[in-house]
C-alpha atoms as a PDB file:
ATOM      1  CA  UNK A   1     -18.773  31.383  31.583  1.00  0.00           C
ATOM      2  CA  UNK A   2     -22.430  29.425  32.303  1.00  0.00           C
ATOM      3  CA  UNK A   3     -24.212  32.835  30.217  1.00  0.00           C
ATOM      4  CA  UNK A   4     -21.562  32.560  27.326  1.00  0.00           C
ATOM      5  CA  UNK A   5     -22.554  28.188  26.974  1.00  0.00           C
ATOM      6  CA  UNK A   6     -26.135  29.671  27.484  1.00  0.00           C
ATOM      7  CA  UNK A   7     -25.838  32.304  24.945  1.00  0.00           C
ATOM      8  CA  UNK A   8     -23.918  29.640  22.082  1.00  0.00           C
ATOM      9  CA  UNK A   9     -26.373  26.647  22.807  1.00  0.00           C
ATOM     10  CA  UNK A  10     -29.094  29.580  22.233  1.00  0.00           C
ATOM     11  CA  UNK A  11     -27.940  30.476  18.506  1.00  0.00           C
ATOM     12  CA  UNK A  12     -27.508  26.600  17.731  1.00  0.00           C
ATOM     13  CA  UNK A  13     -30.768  25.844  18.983  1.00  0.00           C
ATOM     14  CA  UNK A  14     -31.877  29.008  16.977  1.00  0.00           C
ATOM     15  CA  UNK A  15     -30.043  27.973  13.902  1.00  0.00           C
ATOM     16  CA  UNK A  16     -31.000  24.156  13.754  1.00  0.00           C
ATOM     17  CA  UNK A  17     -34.622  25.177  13.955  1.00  0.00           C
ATOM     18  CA  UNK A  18     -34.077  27.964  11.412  1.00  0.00           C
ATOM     19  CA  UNK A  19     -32.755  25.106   8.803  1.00  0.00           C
ATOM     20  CA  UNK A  20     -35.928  23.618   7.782  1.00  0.00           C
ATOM     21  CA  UNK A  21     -38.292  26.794   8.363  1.00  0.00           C
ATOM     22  CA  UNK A  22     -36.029  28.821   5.377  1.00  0.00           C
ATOM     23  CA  UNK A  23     -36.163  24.998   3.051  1.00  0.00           C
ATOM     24  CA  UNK A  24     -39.978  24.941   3.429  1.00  0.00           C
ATOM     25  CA  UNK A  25     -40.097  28.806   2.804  1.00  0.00           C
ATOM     26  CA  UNK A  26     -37.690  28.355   0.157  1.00  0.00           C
ATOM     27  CA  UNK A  27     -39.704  25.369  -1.485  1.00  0.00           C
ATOM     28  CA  UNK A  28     -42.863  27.438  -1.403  1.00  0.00           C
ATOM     29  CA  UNK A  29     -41.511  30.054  -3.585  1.00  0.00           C
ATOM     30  CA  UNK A  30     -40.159  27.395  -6.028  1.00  0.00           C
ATOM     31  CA  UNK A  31     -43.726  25.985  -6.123  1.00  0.00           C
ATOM     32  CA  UNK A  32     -45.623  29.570  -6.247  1.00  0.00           C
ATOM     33  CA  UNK A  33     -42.951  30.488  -9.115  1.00  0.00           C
ATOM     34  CA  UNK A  34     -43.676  27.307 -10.931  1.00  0.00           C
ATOM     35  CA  UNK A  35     -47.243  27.652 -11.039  1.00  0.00           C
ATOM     36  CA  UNK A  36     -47.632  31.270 -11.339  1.00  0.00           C
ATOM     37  CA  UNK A  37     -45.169  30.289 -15.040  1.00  0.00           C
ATOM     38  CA  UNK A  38     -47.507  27.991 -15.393  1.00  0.00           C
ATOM     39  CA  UNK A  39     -50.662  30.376 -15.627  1.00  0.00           C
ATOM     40  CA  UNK A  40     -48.976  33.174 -17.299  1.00  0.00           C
ATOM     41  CA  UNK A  41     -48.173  29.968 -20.180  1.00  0.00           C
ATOM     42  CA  UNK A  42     -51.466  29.184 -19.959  1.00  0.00           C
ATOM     43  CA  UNK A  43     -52.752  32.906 -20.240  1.00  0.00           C
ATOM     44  CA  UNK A  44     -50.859  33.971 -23.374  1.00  0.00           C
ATOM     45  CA  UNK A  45     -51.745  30.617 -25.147  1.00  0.00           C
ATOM     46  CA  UNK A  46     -55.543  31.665 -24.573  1.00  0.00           C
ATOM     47  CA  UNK A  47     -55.177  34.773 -25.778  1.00  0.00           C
ATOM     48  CA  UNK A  48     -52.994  33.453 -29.065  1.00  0.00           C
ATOM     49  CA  UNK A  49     -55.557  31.049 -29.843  1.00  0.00           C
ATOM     50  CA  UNK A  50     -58.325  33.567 -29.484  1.00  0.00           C
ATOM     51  CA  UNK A  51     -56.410  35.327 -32.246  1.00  0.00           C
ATOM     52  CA  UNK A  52     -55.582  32.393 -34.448  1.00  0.00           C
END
């Protein structure tokens, strides 16, 4: 019965800590995709105004 409690508090330990490690991994793609749109704007405006 004690391994069981052991076992359960384990994966609620492991999924409490888990919580905020996937939002911060989660909010570092939303930033990297946000600036790598931003570039790639950036990029093909250069290269339209080179040709205008």
């Amino acid at each position: 019965m004690g391994r069981i409690l052991l076992i359960i508090a384990a994966v609620v330990a492991a999924l409490v800590l888990l919580g905020p490690l996937v939002g911060f991994a989660l909010t570092l793609l939303k930033w990297g995709l946000i600036i790598g749109g931003v570039a790639l704007g950036v990029m093909f405006l250069a290269k339209w105004a080179k040709r205008a």
